[in-house]
N, C-alpha and C. Protein backbone atom coordinates (compact mmCIF):
# COMPACT_ATOMS: atom_id res chain seq x y z
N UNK A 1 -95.49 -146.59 -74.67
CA UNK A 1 -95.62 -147.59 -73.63
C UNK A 1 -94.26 -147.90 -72.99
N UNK A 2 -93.60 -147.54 -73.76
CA UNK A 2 -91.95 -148.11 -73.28
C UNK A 2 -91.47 -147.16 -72.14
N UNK A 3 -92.39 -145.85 -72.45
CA UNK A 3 -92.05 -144.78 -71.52
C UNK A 3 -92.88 -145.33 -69.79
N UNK A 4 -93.69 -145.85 -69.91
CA UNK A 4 -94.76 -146.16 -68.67
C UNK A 4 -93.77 -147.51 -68.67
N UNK A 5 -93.26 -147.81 -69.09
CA UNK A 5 -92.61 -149.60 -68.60
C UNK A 5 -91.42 -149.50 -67.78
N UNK A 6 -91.04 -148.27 -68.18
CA UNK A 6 -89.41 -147.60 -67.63
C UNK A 6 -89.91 -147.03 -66.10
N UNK A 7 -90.95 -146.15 -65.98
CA UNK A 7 -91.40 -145.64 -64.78
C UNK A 7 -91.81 -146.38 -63.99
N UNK A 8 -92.69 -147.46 -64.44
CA UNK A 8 -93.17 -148.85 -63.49
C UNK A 8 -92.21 -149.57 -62.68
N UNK A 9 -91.27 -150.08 -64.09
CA UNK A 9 -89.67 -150.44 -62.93
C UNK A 9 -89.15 -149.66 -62.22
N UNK A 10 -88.89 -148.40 -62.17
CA UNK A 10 -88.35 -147.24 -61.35
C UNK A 10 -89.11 -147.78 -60.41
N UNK A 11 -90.26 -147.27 -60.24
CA UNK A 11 -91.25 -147.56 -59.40
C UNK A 11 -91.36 -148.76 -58.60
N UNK A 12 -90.95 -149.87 -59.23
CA UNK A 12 -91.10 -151.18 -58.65
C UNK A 12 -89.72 -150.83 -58.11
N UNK A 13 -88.68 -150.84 -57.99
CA UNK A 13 -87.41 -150.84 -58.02
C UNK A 13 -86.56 -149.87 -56.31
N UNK A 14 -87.97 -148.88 -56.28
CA UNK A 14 -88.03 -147.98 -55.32
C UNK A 14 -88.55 -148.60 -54.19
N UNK A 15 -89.38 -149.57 -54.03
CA UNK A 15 -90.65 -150.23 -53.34
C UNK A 15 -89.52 -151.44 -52.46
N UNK A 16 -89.50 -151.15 -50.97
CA UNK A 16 -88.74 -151.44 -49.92
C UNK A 16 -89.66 -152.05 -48.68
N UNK A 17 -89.45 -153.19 -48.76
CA UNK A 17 -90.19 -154.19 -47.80
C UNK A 17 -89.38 -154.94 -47.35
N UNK A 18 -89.33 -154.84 -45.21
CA UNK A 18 -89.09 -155.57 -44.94
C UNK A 18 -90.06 -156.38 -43.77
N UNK A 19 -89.56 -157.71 -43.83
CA UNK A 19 -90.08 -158.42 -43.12
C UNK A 19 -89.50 -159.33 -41.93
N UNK A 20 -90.25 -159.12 -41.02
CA UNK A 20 -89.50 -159.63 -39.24
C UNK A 20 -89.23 -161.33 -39.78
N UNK A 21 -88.18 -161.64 -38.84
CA UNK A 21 -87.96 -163.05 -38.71
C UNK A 21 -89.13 -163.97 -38.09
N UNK A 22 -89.94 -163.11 -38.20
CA UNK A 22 -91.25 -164.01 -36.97
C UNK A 22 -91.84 -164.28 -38.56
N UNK A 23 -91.91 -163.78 -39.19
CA UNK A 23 -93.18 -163.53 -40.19
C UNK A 23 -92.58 -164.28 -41.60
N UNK A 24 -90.88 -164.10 -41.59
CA UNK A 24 -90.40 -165.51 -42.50
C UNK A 24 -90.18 -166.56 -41.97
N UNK A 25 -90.10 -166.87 -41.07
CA UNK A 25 -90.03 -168.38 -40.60
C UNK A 25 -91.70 -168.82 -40.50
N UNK A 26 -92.61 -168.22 -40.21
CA UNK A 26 -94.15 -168.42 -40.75
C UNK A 26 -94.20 -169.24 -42.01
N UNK A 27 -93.75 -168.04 -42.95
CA UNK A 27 -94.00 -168.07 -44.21
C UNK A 27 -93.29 -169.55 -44.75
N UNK A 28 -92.27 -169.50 -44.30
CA UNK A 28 -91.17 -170.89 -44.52
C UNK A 28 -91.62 -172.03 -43.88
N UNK A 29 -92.41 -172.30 -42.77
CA UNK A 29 -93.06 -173.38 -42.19
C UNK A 29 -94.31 -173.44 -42.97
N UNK A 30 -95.45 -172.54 -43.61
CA UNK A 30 -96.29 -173.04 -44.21
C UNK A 30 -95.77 -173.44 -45.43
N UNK A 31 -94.86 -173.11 -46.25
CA UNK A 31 -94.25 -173.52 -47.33
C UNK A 31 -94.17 -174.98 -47.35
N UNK A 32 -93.30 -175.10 -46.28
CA UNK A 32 -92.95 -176.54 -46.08
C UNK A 32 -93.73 -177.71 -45.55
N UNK A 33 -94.77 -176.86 -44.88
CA UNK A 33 -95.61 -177.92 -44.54
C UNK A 33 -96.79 -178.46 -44.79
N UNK A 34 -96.67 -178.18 -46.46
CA UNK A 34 -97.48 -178.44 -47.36
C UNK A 34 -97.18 -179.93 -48.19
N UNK A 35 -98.07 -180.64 -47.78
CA UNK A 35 -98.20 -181.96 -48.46
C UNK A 35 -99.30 -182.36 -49.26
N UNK A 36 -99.19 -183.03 -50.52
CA UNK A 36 -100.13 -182.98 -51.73
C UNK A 36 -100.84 -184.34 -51.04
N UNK A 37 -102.53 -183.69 -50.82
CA UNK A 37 -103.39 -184.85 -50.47
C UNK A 37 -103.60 -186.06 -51.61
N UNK A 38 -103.25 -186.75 -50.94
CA UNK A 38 -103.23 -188.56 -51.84
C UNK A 38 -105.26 -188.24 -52.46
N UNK A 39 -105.04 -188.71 -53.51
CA UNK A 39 -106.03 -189.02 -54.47
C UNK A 39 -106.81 -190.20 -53.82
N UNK A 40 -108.47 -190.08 -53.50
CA UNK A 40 -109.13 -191.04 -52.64
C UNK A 40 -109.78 -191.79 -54.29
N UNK A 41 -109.92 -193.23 -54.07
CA UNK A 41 -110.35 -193.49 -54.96
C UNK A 41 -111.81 -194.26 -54.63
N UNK A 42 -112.34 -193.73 -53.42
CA UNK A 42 -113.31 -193.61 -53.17
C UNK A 42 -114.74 -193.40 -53.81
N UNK A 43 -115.62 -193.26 -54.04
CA UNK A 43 -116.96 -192.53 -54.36
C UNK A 43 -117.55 -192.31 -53.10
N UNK A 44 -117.84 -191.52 -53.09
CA UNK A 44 -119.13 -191.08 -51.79
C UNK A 44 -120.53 -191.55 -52.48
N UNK A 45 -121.20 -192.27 -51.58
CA UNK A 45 -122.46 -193.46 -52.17
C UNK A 45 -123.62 -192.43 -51.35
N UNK A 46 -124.32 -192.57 -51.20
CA UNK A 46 -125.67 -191.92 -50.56
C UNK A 46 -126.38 -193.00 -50.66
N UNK A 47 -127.08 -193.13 -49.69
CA UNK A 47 -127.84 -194.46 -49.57
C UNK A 47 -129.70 -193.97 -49.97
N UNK A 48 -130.37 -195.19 -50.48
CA UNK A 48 -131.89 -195.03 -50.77
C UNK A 48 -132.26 -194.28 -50.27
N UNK A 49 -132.27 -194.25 -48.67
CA UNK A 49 -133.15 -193.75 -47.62
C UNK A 49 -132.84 -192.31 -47.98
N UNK A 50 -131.65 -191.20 -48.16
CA UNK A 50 -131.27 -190.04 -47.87
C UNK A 50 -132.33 -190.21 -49.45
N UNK A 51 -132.11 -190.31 -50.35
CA UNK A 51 -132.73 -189.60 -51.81
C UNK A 51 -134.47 -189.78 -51.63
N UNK A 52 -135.05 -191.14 -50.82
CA UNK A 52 -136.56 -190.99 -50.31
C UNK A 52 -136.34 -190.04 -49.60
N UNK A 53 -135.68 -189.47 -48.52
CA UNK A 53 -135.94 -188.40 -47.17
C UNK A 53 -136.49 -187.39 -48.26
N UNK A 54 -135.41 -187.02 -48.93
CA UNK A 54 -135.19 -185.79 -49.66
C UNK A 54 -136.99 -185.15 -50.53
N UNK A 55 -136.83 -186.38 -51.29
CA UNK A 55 -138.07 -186.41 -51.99
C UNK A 55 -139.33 -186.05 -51.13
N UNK A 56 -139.66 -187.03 -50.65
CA UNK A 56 -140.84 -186.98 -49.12
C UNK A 56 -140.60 -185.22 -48.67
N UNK A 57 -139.87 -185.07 -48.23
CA UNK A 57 -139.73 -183.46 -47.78
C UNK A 57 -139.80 -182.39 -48.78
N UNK A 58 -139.37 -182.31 -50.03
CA UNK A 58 -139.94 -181.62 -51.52
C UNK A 58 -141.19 -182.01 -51.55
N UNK A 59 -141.53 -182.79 -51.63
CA UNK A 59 -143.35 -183.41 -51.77
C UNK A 59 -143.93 -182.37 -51.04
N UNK A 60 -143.70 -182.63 -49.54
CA UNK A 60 -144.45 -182.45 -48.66
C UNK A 60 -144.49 -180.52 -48.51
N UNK A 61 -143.35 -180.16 -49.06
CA UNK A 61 -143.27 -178.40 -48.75
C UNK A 61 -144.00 -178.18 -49.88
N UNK A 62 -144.17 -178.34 -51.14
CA UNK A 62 -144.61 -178.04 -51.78
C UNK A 62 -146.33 -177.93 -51.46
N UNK A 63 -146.71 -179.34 -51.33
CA UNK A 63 -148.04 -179.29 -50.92
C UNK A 63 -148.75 -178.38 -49.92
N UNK A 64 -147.63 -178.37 -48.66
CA UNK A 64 -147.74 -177.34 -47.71
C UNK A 64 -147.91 -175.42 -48.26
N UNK A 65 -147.06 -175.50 -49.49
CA UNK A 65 -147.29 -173.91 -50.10
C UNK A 65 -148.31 -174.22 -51.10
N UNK A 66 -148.72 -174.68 -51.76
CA UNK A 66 -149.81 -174.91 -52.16
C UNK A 66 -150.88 -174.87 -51.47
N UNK A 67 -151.50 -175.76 -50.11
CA UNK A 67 -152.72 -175.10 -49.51
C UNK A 67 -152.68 -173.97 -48.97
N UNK A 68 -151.13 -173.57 -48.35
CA UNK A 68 -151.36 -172.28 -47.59
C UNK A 68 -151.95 -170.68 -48.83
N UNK A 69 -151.34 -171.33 -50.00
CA UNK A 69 -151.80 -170.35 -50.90
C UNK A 69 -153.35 -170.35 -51.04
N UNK A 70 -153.90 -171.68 -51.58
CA UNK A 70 -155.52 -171.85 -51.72
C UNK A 70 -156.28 -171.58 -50.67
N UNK A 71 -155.75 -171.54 -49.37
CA UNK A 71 -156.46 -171.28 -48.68
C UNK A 71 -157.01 -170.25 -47.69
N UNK A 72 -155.77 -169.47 -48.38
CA UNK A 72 -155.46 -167.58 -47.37
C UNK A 72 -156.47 -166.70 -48.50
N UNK A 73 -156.92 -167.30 -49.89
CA UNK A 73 -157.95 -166.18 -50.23
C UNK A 73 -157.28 -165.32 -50.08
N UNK A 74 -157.99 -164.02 -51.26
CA UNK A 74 -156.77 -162.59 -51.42
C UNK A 74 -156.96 -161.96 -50.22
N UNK A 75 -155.85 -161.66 -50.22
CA UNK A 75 -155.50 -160.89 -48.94
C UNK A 75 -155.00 -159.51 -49.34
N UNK A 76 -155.00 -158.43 -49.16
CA UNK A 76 -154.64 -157.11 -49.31
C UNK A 76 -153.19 -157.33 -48.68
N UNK A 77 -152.15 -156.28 -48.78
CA UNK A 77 -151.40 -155.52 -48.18
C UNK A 77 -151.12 -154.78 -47.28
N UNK A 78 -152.87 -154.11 -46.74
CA UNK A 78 -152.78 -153.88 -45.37
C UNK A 78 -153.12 -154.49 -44.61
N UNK A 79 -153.32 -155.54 -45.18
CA UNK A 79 -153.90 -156.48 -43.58
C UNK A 79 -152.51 -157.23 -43.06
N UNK A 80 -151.41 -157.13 -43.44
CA UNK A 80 -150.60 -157.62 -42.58
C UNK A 80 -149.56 -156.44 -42.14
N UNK A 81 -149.69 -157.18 -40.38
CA UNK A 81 -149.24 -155.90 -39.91
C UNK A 81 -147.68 -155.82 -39.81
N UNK A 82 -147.24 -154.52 -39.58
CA UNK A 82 -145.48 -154.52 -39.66
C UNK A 82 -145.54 -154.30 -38.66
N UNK A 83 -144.39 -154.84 -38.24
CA UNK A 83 -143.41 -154.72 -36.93
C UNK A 83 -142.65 -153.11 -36.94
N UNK A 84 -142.66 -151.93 -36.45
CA UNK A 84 -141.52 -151.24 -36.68
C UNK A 84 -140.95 -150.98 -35.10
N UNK A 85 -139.77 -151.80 -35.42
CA UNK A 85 -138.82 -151.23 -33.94
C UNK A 85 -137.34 -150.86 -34.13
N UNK A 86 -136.90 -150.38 -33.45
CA UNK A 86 -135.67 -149.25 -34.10
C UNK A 86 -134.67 -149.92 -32.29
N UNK A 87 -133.37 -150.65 -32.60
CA UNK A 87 -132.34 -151.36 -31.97
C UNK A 87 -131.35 -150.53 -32.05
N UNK A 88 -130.71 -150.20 -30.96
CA UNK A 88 -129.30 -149.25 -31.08
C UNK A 88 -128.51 -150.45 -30.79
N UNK A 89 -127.31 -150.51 -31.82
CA UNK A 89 -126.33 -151.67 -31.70
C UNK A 89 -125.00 -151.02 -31.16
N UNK A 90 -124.97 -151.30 -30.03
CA UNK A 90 -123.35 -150.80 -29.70
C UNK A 90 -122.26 -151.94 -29.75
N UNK A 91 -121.27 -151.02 -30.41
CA UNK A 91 -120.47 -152.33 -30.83
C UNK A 91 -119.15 -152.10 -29.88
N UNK A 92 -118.25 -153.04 -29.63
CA UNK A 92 -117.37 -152.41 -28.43
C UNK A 92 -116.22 -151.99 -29.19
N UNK A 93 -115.43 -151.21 -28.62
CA UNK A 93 -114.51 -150.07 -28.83
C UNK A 93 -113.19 -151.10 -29.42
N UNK A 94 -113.07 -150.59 -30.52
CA UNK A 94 -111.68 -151.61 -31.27
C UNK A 94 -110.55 -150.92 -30.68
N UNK A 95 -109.19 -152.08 -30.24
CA UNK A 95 -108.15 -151.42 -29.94
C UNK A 95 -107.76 -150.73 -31.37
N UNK A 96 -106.82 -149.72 -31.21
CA UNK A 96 -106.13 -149.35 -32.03
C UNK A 96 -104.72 -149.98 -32.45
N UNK A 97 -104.68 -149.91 -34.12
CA UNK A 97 -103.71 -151.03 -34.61
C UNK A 97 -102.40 -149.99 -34.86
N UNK A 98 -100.52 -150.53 -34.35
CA UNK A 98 -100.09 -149.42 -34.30
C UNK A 98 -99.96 -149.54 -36.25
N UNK A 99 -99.75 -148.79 -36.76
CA UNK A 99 -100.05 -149.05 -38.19
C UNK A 99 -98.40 -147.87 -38.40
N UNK A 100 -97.64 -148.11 -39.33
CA UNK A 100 -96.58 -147.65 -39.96
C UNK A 100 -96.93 -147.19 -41.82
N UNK A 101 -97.45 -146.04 -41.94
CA UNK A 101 -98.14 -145.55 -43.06
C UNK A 101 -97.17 -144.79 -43.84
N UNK A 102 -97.08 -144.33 -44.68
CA UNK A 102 -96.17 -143.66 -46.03
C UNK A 102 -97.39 -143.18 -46.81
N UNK A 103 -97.10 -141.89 -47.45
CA UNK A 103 -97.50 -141.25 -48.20
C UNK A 103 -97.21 -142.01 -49.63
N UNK A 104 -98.88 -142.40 -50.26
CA UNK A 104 -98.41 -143.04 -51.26
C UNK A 104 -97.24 -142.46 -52.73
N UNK A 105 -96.98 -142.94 -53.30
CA UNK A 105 -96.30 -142.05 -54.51
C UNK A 105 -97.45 -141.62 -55.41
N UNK A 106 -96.54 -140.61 -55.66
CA UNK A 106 -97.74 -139.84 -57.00
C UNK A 106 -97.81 -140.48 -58.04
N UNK A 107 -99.16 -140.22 -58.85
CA UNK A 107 -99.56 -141.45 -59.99
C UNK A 107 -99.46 -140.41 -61.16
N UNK A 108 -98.54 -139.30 -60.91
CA UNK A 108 -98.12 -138.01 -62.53
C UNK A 108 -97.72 -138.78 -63.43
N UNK A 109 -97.40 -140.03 -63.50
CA UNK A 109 -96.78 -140.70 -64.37
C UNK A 109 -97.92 -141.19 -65.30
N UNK A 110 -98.80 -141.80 -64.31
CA UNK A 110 -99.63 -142.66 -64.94
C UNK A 110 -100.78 -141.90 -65.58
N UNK A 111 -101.15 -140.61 -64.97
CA UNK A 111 -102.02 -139.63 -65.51
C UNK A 111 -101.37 -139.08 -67.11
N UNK A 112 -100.26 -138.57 -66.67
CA UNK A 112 -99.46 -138.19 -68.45
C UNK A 112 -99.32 -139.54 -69.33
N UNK A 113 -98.92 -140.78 -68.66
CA UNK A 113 -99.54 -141.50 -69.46
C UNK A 113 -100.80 -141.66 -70.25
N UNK A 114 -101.74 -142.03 -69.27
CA UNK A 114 -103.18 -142.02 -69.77
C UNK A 114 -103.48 -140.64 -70.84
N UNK A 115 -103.08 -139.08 -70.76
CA UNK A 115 -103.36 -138.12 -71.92
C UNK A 115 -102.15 -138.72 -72.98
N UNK A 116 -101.34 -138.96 -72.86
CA UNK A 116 -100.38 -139.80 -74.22
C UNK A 116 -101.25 -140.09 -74.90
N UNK A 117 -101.91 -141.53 -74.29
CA UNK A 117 -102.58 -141.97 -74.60
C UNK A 117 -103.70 -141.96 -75.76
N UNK A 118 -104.85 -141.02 -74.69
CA UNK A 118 -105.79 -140.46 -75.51
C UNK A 118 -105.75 -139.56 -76.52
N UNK A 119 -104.19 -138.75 -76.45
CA UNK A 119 -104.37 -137.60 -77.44
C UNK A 119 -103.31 -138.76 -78.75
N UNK A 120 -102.68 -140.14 -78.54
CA UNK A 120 -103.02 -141.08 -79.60
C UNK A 120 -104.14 -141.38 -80.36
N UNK A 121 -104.83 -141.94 -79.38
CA UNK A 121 -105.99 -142.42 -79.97
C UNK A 121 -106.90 -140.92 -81.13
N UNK A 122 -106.89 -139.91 -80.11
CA UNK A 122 -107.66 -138.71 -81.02
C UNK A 122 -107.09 -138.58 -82.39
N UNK A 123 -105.53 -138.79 -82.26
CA UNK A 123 -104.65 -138.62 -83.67
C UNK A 123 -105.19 -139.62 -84.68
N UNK A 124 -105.54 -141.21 -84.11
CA UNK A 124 -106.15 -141.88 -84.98
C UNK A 124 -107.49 -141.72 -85.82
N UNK A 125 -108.25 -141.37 -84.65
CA UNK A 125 -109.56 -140.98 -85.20
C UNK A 125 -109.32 -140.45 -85.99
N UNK A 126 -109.00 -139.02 -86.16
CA UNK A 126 -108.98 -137.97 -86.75
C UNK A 126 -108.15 -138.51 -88.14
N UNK A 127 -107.21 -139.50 -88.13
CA UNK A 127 -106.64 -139.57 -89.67
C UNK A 127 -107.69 -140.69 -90.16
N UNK A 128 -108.31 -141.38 -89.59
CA UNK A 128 -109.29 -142.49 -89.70
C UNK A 128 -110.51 -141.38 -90.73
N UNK A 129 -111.03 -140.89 -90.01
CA UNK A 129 -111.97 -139.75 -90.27
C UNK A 129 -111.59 -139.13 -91.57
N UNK A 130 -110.07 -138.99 -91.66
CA UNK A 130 -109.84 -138.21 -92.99
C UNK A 130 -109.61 -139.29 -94.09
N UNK A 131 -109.45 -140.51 -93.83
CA UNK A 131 -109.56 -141.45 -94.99
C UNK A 131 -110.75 -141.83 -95.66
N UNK A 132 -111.92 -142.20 -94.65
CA UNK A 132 -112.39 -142.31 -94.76
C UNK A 132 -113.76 -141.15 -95.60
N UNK A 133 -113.04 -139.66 -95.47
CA UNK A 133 -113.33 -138.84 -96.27
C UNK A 133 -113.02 -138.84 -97.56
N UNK A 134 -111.60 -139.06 -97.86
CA UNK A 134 -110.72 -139.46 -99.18
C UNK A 134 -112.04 -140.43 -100.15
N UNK A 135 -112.04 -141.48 -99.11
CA UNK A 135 -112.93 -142.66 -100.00
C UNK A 135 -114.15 -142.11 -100.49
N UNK A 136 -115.00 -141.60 -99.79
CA UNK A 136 -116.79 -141.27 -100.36
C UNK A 136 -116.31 -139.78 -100.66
């Protein structure tokens, strides 16, 4: 692991970002213009009327799916008819973003890592396996 910790920092160490003065003075004005909202010691109350509305309208849908059920009798699957209509969505033409791209770095590190790895773990099994032979 010490070997993948050494390549990571390389790696981190290689990794070159810069940023316009437009985009730190951004960054430095939202920083700063962050103020911790005061603690309301408020409760938000809801009054009678909103918790009757509420109720009255649960009542009332319910009852409403309830007769519509008792009263549609079985109905098959083909008796309701489908709609099929087919919409071409044109969407309008995106400008193009000028974009500044790099070829990412290769991940050989992290791949020979990962077989390190596993051909560890196989070494364990395998002496695991032979102890566990020793015993029975």
């Amino acid at each position: 692991m010490d070997k993948l910790a050494a390549r990571l920092r390389k790696d981190a160490a290689d990794i070159h970002v810069d940023v316009s003065p437009e985009l730190d003075n951004r960054i430095r004005a939202s920083l700063t213009g962050i103020t911790p909202e005061a603690p309301s010691d408020e409760k938000p109350r809801h009054s009678p009327l909103f918790w009757w509305a509420s109720s009255l309208t649960g009542l009332a849908a319910a009852v409403a799916v309830i007769a519509i059920v008792n009263t549609g009798g079985p109905s098959s699957p083909a008796s309701v008819p489908v709609a099929s209509t087919q919409t071409d969505i044109v969407l309008p033409e995106l400008p193009a973003l000028p974009l500044k791209a790099e070829q990412a770095m290769s991940i050989s590190p992290l791949e020979q890592e990962l077989s390190d790895i596993q051909s560890d773990l196989e070494k364990a099994r395998e002496a695991v396996s032979e102890d566990v032979r020793q015993i029975f």
